[in-house]
C-alpha atoms as a PDB file:
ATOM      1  CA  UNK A   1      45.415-132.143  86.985  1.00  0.00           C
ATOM      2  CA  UNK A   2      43.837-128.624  89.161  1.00  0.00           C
ATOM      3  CA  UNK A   3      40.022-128.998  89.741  1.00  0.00           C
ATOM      4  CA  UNK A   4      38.573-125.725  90.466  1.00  0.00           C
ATOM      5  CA  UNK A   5      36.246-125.171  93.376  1.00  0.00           C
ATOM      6  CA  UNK A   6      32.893-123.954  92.975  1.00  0.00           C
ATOM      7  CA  UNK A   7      30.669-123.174  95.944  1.00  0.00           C
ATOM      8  CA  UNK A   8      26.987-121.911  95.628  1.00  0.00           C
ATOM      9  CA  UNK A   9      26.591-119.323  98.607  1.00  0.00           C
ATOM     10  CA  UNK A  10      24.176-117.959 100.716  1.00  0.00           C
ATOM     11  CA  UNK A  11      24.077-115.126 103.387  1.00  0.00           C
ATOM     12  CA  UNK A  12      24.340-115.489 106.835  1.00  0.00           C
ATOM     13  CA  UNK A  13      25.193-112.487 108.161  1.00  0.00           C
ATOM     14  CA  UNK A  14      26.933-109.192 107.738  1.00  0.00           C
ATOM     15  CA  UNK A  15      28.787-107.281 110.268  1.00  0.00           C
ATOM     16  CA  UNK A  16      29.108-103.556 109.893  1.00  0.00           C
ATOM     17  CA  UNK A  17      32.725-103.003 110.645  1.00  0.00           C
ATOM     18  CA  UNK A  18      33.612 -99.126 110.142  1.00  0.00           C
ATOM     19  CA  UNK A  19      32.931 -97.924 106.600  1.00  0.00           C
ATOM     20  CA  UNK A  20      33.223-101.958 105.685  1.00  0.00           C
ATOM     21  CA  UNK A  21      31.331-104.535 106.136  1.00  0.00           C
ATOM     22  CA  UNK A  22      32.465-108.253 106.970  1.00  0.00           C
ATOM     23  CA  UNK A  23      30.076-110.766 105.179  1.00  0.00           C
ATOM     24  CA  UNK A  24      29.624-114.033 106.145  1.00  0.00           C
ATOM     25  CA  UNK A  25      28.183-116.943 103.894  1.00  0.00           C
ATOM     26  CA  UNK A  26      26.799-120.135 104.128  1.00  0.00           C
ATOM     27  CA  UNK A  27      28.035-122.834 101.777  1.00  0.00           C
ATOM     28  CA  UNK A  28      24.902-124.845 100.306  1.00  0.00           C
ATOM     29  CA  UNK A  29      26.506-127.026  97.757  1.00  0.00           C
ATOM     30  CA  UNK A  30      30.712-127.502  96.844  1.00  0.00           C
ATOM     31  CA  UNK A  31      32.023-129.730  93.681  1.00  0.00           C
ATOM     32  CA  UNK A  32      35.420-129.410  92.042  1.00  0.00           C
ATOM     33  CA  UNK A  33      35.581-128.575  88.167  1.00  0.00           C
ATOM     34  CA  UNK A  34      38.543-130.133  86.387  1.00  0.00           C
ATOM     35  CA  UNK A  35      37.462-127.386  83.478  1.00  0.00           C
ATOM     36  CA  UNK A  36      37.597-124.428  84.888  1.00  0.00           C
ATOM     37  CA  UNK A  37      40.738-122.227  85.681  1.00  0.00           C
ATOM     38  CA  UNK A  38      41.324-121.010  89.071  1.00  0.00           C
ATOM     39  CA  UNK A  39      40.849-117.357  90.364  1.00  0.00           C
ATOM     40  CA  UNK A  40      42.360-114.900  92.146  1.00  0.00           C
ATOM     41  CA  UNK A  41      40.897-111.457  93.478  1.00  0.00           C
ATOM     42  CA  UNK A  42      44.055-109.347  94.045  1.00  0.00           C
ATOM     43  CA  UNK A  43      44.041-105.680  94.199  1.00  0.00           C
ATOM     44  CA  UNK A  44      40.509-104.899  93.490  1.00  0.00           C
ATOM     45  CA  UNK A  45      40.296-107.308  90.328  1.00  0.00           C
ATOM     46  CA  UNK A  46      40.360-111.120  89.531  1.00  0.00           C
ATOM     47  CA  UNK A  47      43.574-112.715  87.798  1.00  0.00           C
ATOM     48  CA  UNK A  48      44.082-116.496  86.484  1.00  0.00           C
ATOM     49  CA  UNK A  49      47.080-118.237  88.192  1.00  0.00           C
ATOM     50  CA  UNK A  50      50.030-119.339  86.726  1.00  0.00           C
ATOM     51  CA  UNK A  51      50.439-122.738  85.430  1.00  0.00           C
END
């Protein structure tokens, strides 16, 4: 069985880094959900994985 991470996020910082910007997060709280389907982001869109 896959359990699906879920993280609940805050920001710590973000670093200006040419026309980008490099964010950095805190993690606050983490659990694994053996409902959910995993997720990819992958050329500027999210995907499921394979099974």
């Amino acid at each position: 069985m896959r359990s699906t991470p879920v993280f609940v996020c805050s920001l710590h910082d973000e670093i200006r880094a040419g026309d980008r910007s490099i964010v950095l997060v805190r993690i606050d709280e983490f659990e694994l959900s053996p409902d959910g389907a995993p997720l990819v982001f992958h050329r500027s869109g999210y995907h499921t994985l394979a099974r």
